[in-house]
N, C-alpha and C. Protein backbone atom coordinates (compact mmCIF):
# COMPACT_ATOMS: atom_id res chain seq x y z
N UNK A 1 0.85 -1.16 0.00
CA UNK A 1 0.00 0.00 0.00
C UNK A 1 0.90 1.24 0.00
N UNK A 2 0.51 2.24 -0.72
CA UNK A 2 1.37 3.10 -0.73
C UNK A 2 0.78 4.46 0.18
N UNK A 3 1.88 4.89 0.82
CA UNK A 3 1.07 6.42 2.21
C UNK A 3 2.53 7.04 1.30
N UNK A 4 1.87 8.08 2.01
CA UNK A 4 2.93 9.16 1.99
C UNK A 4 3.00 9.80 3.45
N UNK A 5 4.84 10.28 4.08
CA UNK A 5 4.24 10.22 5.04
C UNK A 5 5.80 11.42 5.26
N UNK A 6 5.56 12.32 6.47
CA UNK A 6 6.61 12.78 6.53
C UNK A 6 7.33 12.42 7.97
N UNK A 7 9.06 12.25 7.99
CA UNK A 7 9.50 11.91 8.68
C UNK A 7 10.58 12.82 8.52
N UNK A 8 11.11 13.33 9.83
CA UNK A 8 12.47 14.21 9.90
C UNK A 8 13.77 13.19 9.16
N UNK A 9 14.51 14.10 8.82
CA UNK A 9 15.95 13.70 7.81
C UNK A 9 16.74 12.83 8.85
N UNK A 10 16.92 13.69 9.88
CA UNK A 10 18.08 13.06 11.07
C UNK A 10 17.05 11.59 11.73
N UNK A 11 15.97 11.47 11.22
CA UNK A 11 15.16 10.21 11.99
C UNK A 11 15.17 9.28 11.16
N UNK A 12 15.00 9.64 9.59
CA UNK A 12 15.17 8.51 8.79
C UNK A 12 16.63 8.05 8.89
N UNK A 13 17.73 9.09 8.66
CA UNK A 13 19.13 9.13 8.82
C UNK A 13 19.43 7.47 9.91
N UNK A 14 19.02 8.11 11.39
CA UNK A 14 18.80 6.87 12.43
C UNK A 14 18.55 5.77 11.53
N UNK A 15 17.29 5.74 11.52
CA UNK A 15 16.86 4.32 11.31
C UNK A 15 17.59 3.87 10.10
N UNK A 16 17.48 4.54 8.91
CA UNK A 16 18.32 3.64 7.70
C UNK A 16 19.59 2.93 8.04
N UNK A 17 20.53 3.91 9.43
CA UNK A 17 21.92 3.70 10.01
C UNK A 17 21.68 2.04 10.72
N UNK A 18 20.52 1.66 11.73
CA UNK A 18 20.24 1.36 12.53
C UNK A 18 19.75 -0.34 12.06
N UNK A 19 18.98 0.01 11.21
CA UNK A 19 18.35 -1.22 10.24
C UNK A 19 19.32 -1.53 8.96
N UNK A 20 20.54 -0.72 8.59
CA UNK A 20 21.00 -1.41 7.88
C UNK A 20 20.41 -1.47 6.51
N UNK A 21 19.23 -0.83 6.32
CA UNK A 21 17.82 -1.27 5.20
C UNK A 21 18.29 0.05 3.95
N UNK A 22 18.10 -0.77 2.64
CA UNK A 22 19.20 0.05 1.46
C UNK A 22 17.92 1.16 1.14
N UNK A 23 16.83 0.90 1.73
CA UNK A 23 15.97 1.94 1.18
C UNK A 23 15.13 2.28 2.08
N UNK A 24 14.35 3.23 2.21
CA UNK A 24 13.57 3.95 3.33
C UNK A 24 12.56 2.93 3.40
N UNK A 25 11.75 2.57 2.63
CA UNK A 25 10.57 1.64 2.28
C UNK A 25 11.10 0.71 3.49
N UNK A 26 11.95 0.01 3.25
CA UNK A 26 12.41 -1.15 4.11
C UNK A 26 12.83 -0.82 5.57
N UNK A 27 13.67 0.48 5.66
CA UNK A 27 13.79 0.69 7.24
C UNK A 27 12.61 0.79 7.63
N UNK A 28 11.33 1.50 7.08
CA UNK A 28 10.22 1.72 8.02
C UNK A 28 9.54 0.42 8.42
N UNK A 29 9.48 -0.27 7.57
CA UNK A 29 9.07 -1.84 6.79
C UNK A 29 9.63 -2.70 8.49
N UNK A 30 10.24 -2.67 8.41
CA UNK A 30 11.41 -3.01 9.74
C UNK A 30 11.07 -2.45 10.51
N UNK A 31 11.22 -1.25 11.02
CA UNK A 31 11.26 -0.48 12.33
C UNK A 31 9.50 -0.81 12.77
N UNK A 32 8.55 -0.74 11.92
CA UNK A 32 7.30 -1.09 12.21
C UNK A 32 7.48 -2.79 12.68
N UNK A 33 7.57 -3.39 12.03
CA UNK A 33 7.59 -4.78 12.86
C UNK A 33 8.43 -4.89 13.63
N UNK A 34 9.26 -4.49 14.11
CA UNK A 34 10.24 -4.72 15.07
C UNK A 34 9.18 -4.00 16.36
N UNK A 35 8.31 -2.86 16.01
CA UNK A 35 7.56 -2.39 17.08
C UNK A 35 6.67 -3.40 17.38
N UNK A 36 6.24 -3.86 16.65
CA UNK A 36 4.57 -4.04 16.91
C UNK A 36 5.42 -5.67 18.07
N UNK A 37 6.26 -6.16 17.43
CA UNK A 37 6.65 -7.43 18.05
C UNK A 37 7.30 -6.99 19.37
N UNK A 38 8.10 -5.95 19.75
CA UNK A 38 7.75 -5.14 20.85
C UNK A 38 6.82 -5.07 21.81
N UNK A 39 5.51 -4.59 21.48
CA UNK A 39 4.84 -4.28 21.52
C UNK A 39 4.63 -5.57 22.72
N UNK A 40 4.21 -6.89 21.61
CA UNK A 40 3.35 -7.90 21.58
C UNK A 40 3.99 -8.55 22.91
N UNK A 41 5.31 -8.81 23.16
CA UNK A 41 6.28 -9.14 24.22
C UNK A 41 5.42 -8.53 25.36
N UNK A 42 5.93 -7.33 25.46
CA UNK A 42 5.06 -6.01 26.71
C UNK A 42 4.10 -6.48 26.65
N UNK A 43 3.09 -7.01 25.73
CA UNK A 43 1.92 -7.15 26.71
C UNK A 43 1.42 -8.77 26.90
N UNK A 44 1.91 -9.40 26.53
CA UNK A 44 2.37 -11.04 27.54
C UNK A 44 3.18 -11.16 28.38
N UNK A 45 4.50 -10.21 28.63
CA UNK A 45 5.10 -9.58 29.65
C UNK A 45 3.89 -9.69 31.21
N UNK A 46 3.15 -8.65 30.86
CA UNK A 46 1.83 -7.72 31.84
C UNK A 46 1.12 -9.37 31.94
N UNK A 47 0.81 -9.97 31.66
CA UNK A 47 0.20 -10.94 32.38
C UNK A 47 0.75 -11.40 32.90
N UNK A 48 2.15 -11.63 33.51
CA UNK A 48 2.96 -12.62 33.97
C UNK A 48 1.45 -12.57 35.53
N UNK A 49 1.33 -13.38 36.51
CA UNK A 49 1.11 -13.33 37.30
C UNK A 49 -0.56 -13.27 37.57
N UNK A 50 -0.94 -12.41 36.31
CA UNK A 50 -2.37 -12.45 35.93
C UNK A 50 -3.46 -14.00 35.51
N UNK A 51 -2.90 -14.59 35.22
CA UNK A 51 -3.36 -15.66 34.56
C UNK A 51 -3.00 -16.80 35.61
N UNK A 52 -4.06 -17.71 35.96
CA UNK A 52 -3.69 -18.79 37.01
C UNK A 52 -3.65 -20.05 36.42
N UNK A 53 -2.75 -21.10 36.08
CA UNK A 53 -2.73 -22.00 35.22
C UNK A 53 -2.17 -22.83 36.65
N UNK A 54 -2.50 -23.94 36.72
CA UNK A 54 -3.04 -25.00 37.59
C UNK A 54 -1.69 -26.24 37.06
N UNK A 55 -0.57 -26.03 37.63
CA UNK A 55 0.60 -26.87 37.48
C UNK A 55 0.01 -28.65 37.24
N UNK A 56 -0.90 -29.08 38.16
CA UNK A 56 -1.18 -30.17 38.24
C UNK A 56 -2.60 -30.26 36.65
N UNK A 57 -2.28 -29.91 35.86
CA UNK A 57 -3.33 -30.05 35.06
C UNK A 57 -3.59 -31.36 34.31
N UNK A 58 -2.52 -32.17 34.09
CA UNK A 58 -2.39 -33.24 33.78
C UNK A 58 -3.59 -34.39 34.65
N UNK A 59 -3.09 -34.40 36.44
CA UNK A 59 -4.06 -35.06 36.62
C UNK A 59 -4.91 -34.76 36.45
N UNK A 60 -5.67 -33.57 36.38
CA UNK A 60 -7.25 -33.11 36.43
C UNK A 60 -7.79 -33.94 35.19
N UNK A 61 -7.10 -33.55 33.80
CA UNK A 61 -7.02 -34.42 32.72
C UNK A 61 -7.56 -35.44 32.81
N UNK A 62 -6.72 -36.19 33.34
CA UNK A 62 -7.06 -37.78 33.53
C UNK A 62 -7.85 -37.99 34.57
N UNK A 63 -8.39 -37.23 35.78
CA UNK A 63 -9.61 -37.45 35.97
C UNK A 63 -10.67 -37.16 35.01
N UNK A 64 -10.79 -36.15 34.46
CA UNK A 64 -12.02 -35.99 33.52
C UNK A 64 -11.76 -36.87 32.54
N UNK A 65 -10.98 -37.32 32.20
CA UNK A 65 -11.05 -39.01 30.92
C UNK A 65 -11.67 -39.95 31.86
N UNK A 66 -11.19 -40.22 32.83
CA UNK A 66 -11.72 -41.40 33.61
C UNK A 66 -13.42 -41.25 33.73
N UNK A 67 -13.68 -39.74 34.23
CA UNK A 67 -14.71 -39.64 34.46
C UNK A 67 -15.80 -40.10 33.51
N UNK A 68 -15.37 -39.75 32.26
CA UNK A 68 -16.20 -39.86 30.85
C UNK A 68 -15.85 -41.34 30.32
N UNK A 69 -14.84 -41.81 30.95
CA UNK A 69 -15.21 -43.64 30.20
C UNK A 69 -15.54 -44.03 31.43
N UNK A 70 -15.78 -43.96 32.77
CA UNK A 70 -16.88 -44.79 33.05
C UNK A 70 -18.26 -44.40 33.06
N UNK A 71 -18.87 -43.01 32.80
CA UNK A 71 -20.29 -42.54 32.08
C UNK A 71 -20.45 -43.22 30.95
N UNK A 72 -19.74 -43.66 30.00
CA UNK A 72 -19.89 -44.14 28.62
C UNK A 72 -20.69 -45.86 28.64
């Protein structure tokens, strides 16, 4: 898709330096996914501690199999 978009000289300067990328298209191309995957880290990061996952889940497992082959 094509934008048009304006970005300071000394910022593209950075990033083209930074990414290594032979053309602007591609540093931004880059610097955008490198954010968003950023991003995505930080916020599975923020749940650490939020989310309660039940170490013993295995047995529970195999109680609920057991449970359902002897209902069957």
């Amino acid at each position: 898709m094509r934008t048009t978009i304006n970005i300071k000289d000394e910022l593209m300067d950075a990033i083209m330096a930074l990414t290594k990328a032979k053309t602007k298209t591609k540093a931004v191309e880059i610097s955008i996914r490198e954010y968003i995957e950023r991003k995505s880290i930080e916020e599975l990061i923020s749940l650490s501690g939020k989310i309660d996952i039940d170490a013993d889940w295995q047995m529970e497992e195999e109680a609920e199999l057991n449970e359902y082959r002897n209902n069957c």
